[in-house]
PDB file of N, CA and C in Angstrom:
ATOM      1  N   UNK A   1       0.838  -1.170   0.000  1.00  0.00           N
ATOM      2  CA  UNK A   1       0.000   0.000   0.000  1.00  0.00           C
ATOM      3  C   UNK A   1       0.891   1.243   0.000  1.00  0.00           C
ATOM      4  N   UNK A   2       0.754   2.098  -0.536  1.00  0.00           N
ATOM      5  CA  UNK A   2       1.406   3.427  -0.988  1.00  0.00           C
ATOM      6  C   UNK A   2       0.589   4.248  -0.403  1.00  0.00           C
ATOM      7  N   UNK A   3       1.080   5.564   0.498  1.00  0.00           N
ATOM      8  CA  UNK A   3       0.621   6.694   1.374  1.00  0.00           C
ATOM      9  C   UNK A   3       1.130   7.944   0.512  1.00  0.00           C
ATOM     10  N   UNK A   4       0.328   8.771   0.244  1.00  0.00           N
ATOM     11  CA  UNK A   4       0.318   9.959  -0.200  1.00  0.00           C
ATOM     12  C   UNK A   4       0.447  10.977   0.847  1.00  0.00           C
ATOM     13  N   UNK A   5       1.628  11.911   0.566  1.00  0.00           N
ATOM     14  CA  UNK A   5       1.976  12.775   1.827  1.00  0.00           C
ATOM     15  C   UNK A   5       1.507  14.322   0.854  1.00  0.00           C
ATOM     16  N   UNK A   6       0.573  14.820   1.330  1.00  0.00           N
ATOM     17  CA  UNK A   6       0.428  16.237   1.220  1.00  0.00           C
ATOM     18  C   UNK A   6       0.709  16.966   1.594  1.00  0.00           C
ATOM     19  N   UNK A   7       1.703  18.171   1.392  1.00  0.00           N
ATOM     20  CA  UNK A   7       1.966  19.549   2.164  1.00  0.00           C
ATOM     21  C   UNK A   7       1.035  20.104   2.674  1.00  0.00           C
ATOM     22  N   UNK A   8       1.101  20.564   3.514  1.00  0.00           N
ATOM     23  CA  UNK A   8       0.279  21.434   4.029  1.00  0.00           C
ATOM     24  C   UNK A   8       0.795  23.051   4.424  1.00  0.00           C
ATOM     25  N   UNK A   9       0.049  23.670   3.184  1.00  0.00           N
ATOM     26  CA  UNK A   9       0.682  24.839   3.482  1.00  0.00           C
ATOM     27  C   UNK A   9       0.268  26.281   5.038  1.00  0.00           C
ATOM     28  N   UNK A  10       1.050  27.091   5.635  1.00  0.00           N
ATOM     29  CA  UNK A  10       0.578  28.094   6.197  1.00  0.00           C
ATOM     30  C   UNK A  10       0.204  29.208   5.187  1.00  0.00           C
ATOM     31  N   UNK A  11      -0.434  29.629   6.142  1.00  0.00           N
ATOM     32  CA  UNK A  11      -1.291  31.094   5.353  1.00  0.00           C
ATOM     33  C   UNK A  11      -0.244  31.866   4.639  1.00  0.00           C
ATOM     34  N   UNK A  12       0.958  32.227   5.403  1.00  0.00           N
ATOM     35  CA  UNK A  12       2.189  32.950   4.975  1.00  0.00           C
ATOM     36  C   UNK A  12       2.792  31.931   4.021  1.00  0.00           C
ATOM     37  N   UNK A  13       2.764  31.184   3.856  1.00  0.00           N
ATOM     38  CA  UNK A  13       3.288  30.768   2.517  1.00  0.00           C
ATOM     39  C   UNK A  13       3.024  30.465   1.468  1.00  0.00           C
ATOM     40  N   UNK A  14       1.334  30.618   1.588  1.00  0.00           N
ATOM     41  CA  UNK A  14       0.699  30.545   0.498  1.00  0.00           C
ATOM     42  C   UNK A  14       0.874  32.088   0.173  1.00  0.00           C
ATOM     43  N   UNK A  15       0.372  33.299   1.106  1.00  0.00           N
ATOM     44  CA  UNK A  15       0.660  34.682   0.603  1.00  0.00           C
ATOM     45  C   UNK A  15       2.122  34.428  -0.699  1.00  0.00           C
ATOM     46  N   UNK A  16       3.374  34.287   0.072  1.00  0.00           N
ATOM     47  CA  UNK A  16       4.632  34.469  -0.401  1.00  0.00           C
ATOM     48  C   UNK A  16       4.845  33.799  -1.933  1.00  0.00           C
ATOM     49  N   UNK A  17       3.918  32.779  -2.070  1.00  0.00           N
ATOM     50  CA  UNK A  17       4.034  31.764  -3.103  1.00  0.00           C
ATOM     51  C   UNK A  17       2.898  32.911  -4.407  1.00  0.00           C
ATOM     52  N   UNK A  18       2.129  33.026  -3.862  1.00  0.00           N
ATOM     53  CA  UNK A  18       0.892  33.960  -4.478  1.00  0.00           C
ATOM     54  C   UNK A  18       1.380  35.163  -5.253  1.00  0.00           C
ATOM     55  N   UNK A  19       2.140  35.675  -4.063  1.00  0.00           N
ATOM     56  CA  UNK A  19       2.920  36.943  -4.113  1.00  0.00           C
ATOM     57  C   UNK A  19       3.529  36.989  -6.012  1.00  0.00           C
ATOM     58  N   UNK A  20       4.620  35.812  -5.890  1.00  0.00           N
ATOM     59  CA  UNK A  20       5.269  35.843  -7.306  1.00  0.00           C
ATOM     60  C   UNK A  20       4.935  34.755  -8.205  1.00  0.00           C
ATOM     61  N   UNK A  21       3.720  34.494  -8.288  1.00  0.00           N
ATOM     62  CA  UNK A  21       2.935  33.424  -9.220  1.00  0.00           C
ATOM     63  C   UNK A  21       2.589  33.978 -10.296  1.00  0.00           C
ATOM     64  N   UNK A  22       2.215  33.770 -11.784  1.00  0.00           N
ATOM     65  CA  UNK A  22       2.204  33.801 -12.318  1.00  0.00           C
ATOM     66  C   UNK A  22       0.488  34.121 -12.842  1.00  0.00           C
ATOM     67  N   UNK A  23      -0.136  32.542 -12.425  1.00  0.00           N
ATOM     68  CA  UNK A  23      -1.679  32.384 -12.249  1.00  0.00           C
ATOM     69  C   UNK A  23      -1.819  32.717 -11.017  1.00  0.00           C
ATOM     70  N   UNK A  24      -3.377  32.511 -11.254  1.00  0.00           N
ATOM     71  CA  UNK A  24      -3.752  32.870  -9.697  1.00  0.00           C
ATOM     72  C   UNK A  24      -4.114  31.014  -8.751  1.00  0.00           C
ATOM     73  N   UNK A  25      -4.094  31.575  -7.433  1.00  0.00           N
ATOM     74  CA  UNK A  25      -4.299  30.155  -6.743  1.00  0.00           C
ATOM     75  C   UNK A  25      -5.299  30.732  -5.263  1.00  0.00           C
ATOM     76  N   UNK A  26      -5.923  29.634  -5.157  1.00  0.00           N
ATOM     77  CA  UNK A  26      -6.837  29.629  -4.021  1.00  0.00           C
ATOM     78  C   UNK A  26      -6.371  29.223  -2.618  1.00  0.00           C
ATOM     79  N   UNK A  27      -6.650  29.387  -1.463  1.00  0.00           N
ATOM     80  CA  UNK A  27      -6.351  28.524  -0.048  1.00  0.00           C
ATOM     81  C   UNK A  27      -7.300  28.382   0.235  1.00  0.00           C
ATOM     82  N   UNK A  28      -7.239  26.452   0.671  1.00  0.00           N
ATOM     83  CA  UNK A  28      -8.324  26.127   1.237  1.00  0.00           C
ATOM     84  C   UNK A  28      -7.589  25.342   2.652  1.00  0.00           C
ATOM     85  N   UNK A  29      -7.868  25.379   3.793  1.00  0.00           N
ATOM     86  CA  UNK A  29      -7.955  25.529   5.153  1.00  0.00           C
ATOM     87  C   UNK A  29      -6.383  24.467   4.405  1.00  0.00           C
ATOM     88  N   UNK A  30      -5.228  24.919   4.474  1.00  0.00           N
ATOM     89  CA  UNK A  30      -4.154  24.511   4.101  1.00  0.00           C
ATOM     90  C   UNK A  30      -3.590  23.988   2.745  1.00  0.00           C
ATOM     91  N   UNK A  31      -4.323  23.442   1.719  1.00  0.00           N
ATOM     92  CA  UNK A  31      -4.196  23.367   0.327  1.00  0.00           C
ATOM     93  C   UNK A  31      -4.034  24.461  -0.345  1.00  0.00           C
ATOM     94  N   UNK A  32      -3.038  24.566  -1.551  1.00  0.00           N
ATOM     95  CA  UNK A  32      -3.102  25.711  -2.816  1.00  0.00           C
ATOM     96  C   UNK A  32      -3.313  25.296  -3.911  1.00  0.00           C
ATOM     97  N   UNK A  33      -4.747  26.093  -3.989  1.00  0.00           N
ATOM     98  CA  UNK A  33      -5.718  24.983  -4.970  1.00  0.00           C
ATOM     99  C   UNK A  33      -5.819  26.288  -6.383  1.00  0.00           C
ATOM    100  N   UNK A  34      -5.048  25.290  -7.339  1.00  0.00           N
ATOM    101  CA  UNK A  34      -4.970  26.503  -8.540  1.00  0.00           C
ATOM    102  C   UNK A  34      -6.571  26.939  -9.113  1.00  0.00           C
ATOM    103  N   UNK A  35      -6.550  28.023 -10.186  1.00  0.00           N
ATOM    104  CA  UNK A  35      -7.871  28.912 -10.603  1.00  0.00           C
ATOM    105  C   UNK A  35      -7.559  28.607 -11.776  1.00  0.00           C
ATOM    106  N   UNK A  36      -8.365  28.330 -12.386  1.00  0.00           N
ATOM    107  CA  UNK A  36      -8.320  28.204 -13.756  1.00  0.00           C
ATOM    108  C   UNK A  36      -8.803  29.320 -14.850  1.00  0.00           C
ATOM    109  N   UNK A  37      -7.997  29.967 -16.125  1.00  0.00           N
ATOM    110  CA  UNK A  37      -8.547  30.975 -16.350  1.00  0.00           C
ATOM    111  C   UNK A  37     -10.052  31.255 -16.701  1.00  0.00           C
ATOM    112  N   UNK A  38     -10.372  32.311 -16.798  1.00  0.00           N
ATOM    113  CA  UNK A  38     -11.986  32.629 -17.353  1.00  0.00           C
ATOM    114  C   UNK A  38     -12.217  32.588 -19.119  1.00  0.00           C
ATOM    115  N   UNK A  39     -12.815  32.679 -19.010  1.00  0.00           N
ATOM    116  CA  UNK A  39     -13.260  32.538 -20.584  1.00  0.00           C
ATOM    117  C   UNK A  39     -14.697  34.107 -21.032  1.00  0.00           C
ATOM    118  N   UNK A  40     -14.604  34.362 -21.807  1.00  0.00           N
ATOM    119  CA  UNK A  40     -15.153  35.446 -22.609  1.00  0.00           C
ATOM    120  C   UNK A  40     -16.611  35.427 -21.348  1.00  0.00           C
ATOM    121  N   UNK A  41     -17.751  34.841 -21.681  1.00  0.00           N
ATOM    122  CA  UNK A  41     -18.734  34.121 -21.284  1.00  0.00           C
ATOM    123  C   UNK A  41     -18.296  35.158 -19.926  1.00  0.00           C
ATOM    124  N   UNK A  42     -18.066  33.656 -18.787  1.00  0.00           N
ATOM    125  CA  UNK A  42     -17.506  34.319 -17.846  1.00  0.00           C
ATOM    126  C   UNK A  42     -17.655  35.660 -17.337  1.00  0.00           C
ATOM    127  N   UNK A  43     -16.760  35.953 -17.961  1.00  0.00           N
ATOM    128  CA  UNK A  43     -16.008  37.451 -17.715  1.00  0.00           C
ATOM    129  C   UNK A  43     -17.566  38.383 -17.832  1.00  0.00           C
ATOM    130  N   UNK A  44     -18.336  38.278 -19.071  1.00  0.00           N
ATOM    131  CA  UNK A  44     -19.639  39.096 -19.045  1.00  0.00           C
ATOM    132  C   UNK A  44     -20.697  38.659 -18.514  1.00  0.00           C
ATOM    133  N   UNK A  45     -20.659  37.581 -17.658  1.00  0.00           N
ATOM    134  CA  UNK A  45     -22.075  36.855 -16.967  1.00  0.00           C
ATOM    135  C   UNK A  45     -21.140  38.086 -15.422  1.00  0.00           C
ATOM    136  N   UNK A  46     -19.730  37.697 -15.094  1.00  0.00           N
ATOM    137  CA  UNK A  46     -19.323  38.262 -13.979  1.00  0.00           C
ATOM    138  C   UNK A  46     -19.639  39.524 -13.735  1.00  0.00           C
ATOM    139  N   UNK A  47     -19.203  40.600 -14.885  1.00  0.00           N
ATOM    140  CA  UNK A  47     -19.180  42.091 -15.120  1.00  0.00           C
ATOM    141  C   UNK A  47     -21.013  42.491 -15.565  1.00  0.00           C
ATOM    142  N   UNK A  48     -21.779  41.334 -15.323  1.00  0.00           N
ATOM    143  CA  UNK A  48     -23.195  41.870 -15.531  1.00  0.00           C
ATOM    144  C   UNK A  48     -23.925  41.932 -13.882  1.00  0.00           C
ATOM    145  N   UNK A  49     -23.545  40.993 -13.385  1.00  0.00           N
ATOM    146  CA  UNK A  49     -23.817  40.270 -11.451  1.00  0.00           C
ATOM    147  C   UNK A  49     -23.377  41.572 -11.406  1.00  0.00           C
ATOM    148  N   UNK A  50     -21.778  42.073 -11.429  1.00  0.00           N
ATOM    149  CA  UNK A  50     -21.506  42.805 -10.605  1.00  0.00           C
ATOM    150  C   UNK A  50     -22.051  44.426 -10.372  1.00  0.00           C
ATOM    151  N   UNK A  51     -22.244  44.781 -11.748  1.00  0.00           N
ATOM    152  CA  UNK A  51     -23.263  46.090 -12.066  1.00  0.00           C
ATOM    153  C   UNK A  51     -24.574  45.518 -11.350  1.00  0.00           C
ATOM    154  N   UNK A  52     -25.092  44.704 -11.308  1.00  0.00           N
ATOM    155  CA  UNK A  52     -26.562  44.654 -10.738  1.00  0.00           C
ATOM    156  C   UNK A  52     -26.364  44.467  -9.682  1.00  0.00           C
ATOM    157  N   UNK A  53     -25.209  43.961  -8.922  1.00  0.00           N
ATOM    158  CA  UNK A  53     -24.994  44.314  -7.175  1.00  0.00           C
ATOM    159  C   UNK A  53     -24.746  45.472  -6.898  1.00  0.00           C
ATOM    160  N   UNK A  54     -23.936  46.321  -7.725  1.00  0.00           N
ATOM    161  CA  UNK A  54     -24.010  47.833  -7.544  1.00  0.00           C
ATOM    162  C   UNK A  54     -25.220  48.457  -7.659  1.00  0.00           C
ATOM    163  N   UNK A  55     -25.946  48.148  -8.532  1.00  0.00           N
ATOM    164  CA  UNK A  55     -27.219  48.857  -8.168  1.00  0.00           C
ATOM    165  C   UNK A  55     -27.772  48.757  -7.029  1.00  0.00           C
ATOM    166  N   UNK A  56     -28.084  47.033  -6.844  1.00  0.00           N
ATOM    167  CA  UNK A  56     -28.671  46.959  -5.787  1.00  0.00           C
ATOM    168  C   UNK A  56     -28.635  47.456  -4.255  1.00  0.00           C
ATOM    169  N   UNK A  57     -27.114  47.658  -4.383  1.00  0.00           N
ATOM    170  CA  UNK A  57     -26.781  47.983  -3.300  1.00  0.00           C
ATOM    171  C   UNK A  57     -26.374  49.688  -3.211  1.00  0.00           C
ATOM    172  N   UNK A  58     -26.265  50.299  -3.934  1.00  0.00           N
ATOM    173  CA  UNK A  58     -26.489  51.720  -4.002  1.00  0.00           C
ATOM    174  C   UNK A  58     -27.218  52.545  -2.621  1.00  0.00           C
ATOM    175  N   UNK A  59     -26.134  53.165  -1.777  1.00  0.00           N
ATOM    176  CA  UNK A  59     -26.949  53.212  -0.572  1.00  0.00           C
ATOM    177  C   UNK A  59     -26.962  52.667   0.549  1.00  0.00           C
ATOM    178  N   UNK A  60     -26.115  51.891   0.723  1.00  0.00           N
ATOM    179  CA  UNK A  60     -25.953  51.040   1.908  1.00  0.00           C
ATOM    180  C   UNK A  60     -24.375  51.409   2.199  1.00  0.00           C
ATOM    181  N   UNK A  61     -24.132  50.201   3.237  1.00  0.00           N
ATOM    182  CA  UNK A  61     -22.236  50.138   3.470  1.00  0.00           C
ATOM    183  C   UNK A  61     -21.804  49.287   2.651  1.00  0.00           C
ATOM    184  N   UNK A  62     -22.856  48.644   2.271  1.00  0.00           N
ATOM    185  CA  UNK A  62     -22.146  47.068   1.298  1.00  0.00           C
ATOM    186  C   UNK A  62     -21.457  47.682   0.058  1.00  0.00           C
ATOM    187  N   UNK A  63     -20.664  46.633  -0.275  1.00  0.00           N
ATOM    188  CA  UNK A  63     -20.011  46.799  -1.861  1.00  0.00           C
ATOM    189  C   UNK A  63     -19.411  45.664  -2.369  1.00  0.00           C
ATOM    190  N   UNK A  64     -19.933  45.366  -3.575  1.00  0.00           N
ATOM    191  CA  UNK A  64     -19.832  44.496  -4.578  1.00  0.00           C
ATOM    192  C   UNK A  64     -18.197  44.484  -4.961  1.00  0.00           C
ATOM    193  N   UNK A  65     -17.708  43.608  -5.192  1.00  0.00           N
ATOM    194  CA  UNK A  65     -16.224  43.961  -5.720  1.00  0.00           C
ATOM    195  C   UNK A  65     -15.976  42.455  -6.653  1.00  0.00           C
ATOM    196  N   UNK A  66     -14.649  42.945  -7.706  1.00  0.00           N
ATOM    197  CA  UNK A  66     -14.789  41.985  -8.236  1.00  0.00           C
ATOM    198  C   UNK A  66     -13.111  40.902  -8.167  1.00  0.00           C
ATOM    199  N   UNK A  67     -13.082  39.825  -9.117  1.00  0.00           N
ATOM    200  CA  UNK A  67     -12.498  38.725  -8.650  1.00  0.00           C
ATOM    201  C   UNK A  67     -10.778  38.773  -8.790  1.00  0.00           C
ATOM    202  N   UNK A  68     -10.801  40.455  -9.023  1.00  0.00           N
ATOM    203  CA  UNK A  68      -8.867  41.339  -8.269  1.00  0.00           C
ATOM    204  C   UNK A  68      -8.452  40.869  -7.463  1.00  0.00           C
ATOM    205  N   UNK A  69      -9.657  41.207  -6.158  1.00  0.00           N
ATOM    206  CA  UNK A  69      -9.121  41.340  -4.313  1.00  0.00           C
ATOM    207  C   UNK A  69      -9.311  40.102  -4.515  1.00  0.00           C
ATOM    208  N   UNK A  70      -7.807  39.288  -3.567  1.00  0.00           N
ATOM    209  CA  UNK A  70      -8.075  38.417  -3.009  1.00  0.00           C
ATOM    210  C   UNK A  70      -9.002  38.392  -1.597  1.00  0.00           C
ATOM    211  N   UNK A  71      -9.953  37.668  -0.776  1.00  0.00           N
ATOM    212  CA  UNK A  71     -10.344  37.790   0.584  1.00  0.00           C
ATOM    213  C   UNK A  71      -9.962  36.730   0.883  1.00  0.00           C
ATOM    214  N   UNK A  72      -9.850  36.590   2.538  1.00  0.00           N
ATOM    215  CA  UNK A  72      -9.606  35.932   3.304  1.00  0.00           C
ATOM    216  C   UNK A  72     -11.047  35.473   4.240  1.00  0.00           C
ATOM    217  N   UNK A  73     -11.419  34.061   4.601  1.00  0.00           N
ATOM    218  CA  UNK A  73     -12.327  34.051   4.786  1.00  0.00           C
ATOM    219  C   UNK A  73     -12.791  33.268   5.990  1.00  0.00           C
ATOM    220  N   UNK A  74     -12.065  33.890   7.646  1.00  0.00           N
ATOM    221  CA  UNK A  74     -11.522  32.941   8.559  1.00  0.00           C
ATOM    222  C   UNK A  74     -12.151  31.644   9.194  1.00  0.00           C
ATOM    223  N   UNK A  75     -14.103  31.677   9.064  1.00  0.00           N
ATOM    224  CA  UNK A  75     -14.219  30.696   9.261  1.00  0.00           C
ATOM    225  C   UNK A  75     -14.280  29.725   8.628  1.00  0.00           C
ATOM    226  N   UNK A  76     -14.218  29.737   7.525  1.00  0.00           N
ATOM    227  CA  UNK A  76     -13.856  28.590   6.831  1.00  0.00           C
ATOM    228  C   UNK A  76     -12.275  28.315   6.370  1.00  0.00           C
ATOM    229  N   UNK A  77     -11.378  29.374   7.019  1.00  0.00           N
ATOM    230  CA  UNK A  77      -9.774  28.634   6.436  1.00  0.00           C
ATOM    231  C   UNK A  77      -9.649  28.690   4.813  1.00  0.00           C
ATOM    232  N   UNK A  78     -10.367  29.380   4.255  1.00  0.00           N
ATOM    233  CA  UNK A  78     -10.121  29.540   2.880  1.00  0.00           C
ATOM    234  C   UNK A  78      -9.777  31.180   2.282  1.00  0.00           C
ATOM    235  N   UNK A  79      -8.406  31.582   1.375  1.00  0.00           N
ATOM    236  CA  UNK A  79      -8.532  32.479   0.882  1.00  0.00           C
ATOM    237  C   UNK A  79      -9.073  32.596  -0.729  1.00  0.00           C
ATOM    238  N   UNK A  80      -9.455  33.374  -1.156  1.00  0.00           N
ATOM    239  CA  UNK A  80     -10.463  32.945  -2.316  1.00  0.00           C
ATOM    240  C   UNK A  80     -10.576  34.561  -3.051  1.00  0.00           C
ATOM    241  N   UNK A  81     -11.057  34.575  -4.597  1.00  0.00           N
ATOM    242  CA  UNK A  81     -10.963  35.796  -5.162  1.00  0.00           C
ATOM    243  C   UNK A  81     -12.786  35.077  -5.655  1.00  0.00           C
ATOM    244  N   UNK A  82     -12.813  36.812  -4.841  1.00  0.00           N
ATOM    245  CA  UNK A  82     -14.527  36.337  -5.311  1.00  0.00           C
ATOM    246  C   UNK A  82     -14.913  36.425  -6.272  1.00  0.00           C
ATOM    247  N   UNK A  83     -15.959  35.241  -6.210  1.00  0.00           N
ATOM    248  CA  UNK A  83     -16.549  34.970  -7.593  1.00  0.00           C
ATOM    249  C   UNK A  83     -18.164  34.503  -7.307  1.00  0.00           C
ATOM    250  N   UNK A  84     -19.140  34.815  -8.006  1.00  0.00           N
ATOM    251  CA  UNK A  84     -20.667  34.503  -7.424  1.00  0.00           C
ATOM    252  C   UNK A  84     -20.270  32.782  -7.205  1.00  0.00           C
ATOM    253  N   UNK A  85     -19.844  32.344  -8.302  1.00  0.00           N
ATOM    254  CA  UNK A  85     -19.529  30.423  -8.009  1.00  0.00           C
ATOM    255  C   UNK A  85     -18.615  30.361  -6.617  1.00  0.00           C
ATOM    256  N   UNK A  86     -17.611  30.738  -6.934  1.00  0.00           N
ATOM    257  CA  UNK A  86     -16.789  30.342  -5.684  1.00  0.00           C
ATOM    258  C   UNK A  86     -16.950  31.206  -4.471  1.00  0.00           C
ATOM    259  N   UNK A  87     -17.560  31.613  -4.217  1.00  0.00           N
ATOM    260  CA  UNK A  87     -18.503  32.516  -2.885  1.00  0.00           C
ATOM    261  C   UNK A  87     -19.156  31.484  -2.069  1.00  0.00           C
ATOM    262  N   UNK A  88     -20.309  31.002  -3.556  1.00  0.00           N
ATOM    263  CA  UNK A  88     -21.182  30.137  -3.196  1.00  0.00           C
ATOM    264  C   UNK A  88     -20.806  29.029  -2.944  1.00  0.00           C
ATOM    265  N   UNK A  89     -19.359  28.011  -3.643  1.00  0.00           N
ATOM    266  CA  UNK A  89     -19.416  26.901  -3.285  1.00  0.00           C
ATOM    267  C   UNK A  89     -18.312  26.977  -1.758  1.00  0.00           C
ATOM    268  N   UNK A  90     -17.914  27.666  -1.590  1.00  0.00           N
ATOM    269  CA  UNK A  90     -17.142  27.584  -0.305  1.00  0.00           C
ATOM    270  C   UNK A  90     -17.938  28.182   1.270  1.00  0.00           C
ATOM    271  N   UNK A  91     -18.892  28.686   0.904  1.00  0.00           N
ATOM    272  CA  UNK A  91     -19.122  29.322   2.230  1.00  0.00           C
ATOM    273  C   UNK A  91     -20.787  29.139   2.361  1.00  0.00           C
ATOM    274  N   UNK A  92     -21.554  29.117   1.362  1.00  0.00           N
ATOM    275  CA  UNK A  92     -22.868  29.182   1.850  1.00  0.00           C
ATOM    276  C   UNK A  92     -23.566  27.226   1.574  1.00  0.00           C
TER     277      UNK A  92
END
């Protein structure tokens, strides 16, 4: 039987690794889980959500932002660049 040893990365070394990467990559409660690029589609289903969260939210403290900022997301141990999909599949 053969055992598979996984790294397990810290937060700071996923930053440092992030830092001078090339693509982008995700943290999940110790994994660096790569992003795969977007595609046309994508990009205008994203940049349409995000104008209609600005509207919606017009007026409040909230703000819509898009998948630039990385966040950090402590109870779940995951850092993540938001995305309506990956929002949704990690946290709700």
């Amino acid at each position: 039987m053969v055992s598979t040893i996984k790294h397990r990365y810290t937060l700071d070394e996923y930053r440092a690794i992030e830092e001078k990467a090339e693509g982008r990559s995700e943290y999940r409660d110790g994994e660096i889980v790569p992003i795969p690029g977007g595609t046309l589609k994508h990009s205008r289903i994203s940049g349409n959500i995000l104008t209609y969260l600005s509207f919606l939210l017009r007026d409040t403290q909230f703000e819509p932002i898009n998948s630039d900022l990385r966040l950090w997301i402590p109870e779940y141990r995951r850092g993540v660049y938001p995305d309506v999909k990956n929002l949704s599949r990690c946290c709700i």
